[in-house]
PDB file of N, CA and C in Angstrom:
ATOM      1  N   UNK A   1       5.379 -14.961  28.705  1.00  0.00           N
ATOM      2  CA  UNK A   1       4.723 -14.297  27.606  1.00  0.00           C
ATOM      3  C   UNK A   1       3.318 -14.887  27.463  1.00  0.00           C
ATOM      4  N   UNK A   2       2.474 -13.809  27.267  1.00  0.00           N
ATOM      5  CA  UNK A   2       1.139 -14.555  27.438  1.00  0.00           C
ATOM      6  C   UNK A   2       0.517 -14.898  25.696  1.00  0.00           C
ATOM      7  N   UNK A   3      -0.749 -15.884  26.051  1.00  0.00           N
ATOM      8  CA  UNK A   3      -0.594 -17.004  24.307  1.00  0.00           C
ATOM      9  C   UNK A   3      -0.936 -15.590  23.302  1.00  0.00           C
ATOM     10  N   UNK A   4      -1.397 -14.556  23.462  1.00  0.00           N
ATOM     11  CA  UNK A   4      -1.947 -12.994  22.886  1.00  0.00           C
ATOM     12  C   UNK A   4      -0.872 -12.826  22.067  1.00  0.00           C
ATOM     13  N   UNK A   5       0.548 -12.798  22.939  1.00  0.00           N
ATOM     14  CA  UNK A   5       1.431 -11.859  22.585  1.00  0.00           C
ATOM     15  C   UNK A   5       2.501 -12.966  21.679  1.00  0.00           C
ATOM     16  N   UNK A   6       2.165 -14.306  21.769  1.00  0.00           N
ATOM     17  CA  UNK A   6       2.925 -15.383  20.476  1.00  0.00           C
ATOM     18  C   UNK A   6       1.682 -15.095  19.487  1.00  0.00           C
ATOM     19  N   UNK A   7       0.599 -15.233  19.713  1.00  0.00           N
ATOM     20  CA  UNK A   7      -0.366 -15.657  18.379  1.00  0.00           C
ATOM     21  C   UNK A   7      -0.280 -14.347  17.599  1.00  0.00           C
ATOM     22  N   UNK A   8       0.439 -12.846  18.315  1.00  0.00           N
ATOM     23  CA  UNK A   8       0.532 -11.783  17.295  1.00  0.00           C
ATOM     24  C   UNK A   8       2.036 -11.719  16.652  1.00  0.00           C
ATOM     25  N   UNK A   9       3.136 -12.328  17.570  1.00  0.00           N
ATOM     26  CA  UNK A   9       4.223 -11.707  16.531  1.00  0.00           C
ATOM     27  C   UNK A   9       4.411 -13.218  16.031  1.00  0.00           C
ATOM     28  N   UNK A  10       3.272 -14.555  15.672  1.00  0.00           N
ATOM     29  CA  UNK A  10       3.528 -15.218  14.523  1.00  0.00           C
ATOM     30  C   UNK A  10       2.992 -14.810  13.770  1.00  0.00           C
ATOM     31  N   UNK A  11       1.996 -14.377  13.828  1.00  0.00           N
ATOM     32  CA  UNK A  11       0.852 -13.790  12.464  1.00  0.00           C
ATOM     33  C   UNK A  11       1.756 -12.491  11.793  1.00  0.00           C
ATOM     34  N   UNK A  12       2.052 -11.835  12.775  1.00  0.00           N
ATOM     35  CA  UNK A  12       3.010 -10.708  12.249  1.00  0.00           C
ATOM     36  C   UNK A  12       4.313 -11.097  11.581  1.00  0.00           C
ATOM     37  N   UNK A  13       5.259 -12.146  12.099  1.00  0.00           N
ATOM     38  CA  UNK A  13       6.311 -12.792  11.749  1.00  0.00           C
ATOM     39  C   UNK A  13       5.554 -13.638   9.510  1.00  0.00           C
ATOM     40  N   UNK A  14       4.752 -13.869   9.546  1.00  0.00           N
ATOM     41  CA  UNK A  14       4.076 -14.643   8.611  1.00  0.00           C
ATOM     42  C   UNK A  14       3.802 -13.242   7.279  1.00  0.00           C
ATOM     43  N   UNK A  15       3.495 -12.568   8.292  1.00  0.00           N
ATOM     44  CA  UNK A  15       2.464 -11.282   6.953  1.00  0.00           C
ATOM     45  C   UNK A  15       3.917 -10.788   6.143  1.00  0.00           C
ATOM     46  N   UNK A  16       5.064 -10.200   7.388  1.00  0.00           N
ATOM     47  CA  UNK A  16       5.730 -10.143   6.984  1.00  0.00           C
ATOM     48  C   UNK A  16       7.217 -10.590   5.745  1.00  0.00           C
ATOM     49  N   UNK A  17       6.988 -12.205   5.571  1.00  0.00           N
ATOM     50  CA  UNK A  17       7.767 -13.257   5.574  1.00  0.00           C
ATOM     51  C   UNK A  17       6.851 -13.276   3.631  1.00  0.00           C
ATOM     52  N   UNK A  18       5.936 -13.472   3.879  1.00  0.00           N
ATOM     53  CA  UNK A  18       5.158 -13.510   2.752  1.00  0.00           C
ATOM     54  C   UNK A  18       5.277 -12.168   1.792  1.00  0.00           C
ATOM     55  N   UNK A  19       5.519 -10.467   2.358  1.00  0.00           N
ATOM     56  CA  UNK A  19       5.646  -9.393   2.014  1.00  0.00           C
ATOM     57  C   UNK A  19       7.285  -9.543   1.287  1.00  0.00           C
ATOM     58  N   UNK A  20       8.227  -9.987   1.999  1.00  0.00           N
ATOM     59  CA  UNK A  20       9.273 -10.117   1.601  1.00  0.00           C
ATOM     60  C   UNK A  20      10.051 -11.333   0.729  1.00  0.00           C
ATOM     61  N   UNK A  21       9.682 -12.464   0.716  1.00  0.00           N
ATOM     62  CA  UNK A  21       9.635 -13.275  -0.539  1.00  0.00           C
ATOM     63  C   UNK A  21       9.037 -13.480  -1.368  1.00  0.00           C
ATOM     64  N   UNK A  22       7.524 -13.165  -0.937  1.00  0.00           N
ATOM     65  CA  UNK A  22       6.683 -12.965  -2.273  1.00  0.00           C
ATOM     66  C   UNK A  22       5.714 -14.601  -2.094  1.00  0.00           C
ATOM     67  N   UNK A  23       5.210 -14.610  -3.258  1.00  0.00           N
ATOM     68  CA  UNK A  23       3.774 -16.192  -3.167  1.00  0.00           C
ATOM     69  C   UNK A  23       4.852 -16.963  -3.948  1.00  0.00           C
ATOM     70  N   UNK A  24       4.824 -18.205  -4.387  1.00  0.00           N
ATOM     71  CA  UNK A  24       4.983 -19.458  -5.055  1.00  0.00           C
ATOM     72  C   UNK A  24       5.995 -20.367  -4.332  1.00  0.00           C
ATOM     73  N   UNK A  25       6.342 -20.138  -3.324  1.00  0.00           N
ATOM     74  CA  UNK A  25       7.320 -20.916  -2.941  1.00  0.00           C
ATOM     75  C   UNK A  25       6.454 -22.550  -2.722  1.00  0.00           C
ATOM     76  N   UNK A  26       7.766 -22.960  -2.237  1.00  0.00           N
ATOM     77  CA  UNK A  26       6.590 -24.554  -1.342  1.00  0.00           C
ATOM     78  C   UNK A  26       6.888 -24.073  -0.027  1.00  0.00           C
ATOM     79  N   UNK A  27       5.923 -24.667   0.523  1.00  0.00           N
ATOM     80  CA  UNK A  27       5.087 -24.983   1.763  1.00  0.00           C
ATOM     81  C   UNK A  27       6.431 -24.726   2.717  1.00  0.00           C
ATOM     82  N   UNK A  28       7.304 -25.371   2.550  1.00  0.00           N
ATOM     83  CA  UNK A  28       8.245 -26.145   3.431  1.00  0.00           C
ATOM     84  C   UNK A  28       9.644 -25.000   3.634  1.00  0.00           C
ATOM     85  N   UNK A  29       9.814 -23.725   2.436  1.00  0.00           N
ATOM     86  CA  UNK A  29      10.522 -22.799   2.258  1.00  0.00           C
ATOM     87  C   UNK A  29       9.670 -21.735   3.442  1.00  0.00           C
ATOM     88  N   UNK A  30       8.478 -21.552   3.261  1.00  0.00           N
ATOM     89  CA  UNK A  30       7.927 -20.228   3.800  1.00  0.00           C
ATOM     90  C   UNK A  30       8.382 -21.180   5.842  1.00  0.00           C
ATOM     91  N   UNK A  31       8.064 -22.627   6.196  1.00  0.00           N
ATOM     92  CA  UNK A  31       8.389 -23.001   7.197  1.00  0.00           C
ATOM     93  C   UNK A  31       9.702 -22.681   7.638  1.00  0.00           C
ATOM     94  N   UNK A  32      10.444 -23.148   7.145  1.00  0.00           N
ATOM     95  CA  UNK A  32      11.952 -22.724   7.416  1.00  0.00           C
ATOM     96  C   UNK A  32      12.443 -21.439   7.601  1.00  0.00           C
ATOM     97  N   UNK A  33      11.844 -20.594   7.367  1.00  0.00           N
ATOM     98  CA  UNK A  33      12.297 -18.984   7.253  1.00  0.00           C
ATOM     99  C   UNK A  33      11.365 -18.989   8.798  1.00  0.00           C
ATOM    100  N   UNK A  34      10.196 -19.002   8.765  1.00  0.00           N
ATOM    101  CA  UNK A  34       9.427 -18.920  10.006  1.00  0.00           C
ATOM    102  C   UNK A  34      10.054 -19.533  11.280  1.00  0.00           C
ATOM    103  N   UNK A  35      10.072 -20.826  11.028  1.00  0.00           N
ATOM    104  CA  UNK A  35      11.603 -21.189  12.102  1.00  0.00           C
ATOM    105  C   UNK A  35      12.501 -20.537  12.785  1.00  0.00           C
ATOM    106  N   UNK A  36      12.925 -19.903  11.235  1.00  0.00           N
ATOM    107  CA  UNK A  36      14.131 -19.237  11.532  1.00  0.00           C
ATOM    108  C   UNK A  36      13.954 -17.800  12.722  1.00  0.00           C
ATOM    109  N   UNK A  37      13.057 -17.336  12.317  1.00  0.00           N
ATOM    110  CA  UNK A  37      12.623 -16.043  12.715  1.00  0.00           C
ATOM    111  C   UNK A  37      11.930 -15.688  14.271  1.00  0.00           C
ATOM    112  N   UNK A  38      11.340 -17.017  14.534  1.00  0.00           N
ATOM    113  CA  UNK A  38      10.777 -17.240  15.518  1.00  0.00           C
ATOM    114  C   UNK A  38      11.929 -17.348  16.415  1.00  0.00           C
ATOM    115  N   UNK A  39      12.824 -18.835  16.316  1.00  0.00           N
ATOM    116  CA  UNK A  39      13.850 -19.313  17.424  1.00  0.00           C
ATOM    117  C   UNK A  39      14.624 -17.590  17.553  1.00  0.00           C
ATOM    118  N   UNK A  40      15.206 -17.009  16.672  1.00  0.00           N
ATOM    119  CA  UNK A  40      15.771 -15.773  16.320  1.00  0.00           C
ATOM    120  C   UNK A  40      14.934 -14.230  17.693  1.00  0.00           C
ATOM    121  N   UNK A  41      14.083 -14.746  17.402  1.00  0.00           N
ATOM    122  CA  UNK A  41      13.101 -13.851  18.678  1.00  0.00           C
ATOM    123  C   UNK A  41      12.680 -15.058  20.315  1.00  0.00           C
ATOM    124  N   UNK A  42      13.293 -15.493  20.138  1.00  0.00           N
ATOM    125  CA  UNK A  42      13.074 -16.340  21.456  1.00  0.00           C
ATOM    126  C   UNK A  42      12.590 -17.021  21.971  1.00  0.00           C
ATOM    127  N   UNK A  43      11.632 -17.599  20.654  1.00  0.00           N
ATOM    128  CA  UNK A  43      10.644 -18.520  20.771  1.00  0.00           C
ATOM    129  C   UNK A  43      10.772 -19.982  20.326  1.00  0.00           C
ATOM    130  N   UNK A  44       9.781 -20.893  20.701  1.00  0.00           N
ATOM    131  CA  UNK A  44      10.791 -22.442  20.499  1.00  0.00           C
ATOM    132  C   UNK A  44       9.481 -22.713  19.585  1.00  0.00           C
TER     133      UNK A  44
END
Protein backbone atom coordinates (compact mmCIF):
# COMPACT_ATOMS: atom_id res chain seq x y z
CA UNK A 1 0.00 0.00 0.00
CA UNK A 2 1.50 3.11 -0.99
CA UNK A 3 2.17 6.13 2.06
CA UNK A 4 -1.00 8.21 -0.29
CA UNK A 5 -3.32 5.56 0.31
CA UNK A 6 -2.57 5.24 4.60
CA UNK A 7 -2.27 9.13 4.94
CA UNK A 8 -6.03 9.12 3.27
CA UNK A 9 -7.98 6.40 5.00
CA UNK A 10 -6.32 7.88 8.45
CA UNK A 11 -7.46 11.31 7.81
CA UNK A 12 -10.66 9.74 6.58
CA UNK A 13 -10.74 7.10 9.50
CA UNK A 14 -10.32 10.57 11.97
CA UNK A 15 -13.05 12.97 10.11
CA UNK A 16 -15.14 10.24 10.47
CA UNK A 17 -14.50 9.11 14.23
CA UNK A 18 -14.90 12.80 15.25
CA UNK A 19 -18.48 12.97 13.04
CA UNK A 20 -19.62 10.08 15.09
CA UNK A 21 -18.71 10.76 18.75
CA UNK A 22 -18.75 14.19 18.58
CA UNK A 23 -15.79 16.98 20.34
CA UNK A 24 -14.99 16.80 24.22
CA UNK A 25 -13.65 13.64 24.72
CA UNK A 26 -9.83 13.24 25.97
CA UNK A 27 -7.16 12.85 23.78
CA UNK A 28 -6.62 9.24 24.66
CA UNK A 29 -10.60 8.09 23.89
CA UNK A 30 -10.55 9.59 20.22
CA UNK A 31 -6.80 7.28 20.16
CA UNK A 32 -8.28 4.15 21.10
CA UNK A 33 -11.20 4.12 18.74
CA UNK A 34 -8.55 5.10 15.94
CA UNK A 35 -6.58 2.04 16.96
CA UNK A 36 -9.31 0.29 16.87
CA UNK A 37 -10.34 1.09 13.38
CA UNK A 38 -7.15 1.12 11.79
CA UNK A 39 -5.79 -2.59 13.11
CA UNK A 40 -9.72 -3.47 12.04
CA UNK A 41 -8.71 -2.36 8.28
CA UNK A 42 -5.33 -3.92 8.25
CA UNK A 43 -3.18 -1.60 9.32
CA UNK A 44 -0.57 -1.77 12.26
Amino acid sequence: MHENDISYKIIGATIEIHKNIGPGLLESAYENVLAFDLKRWGLK
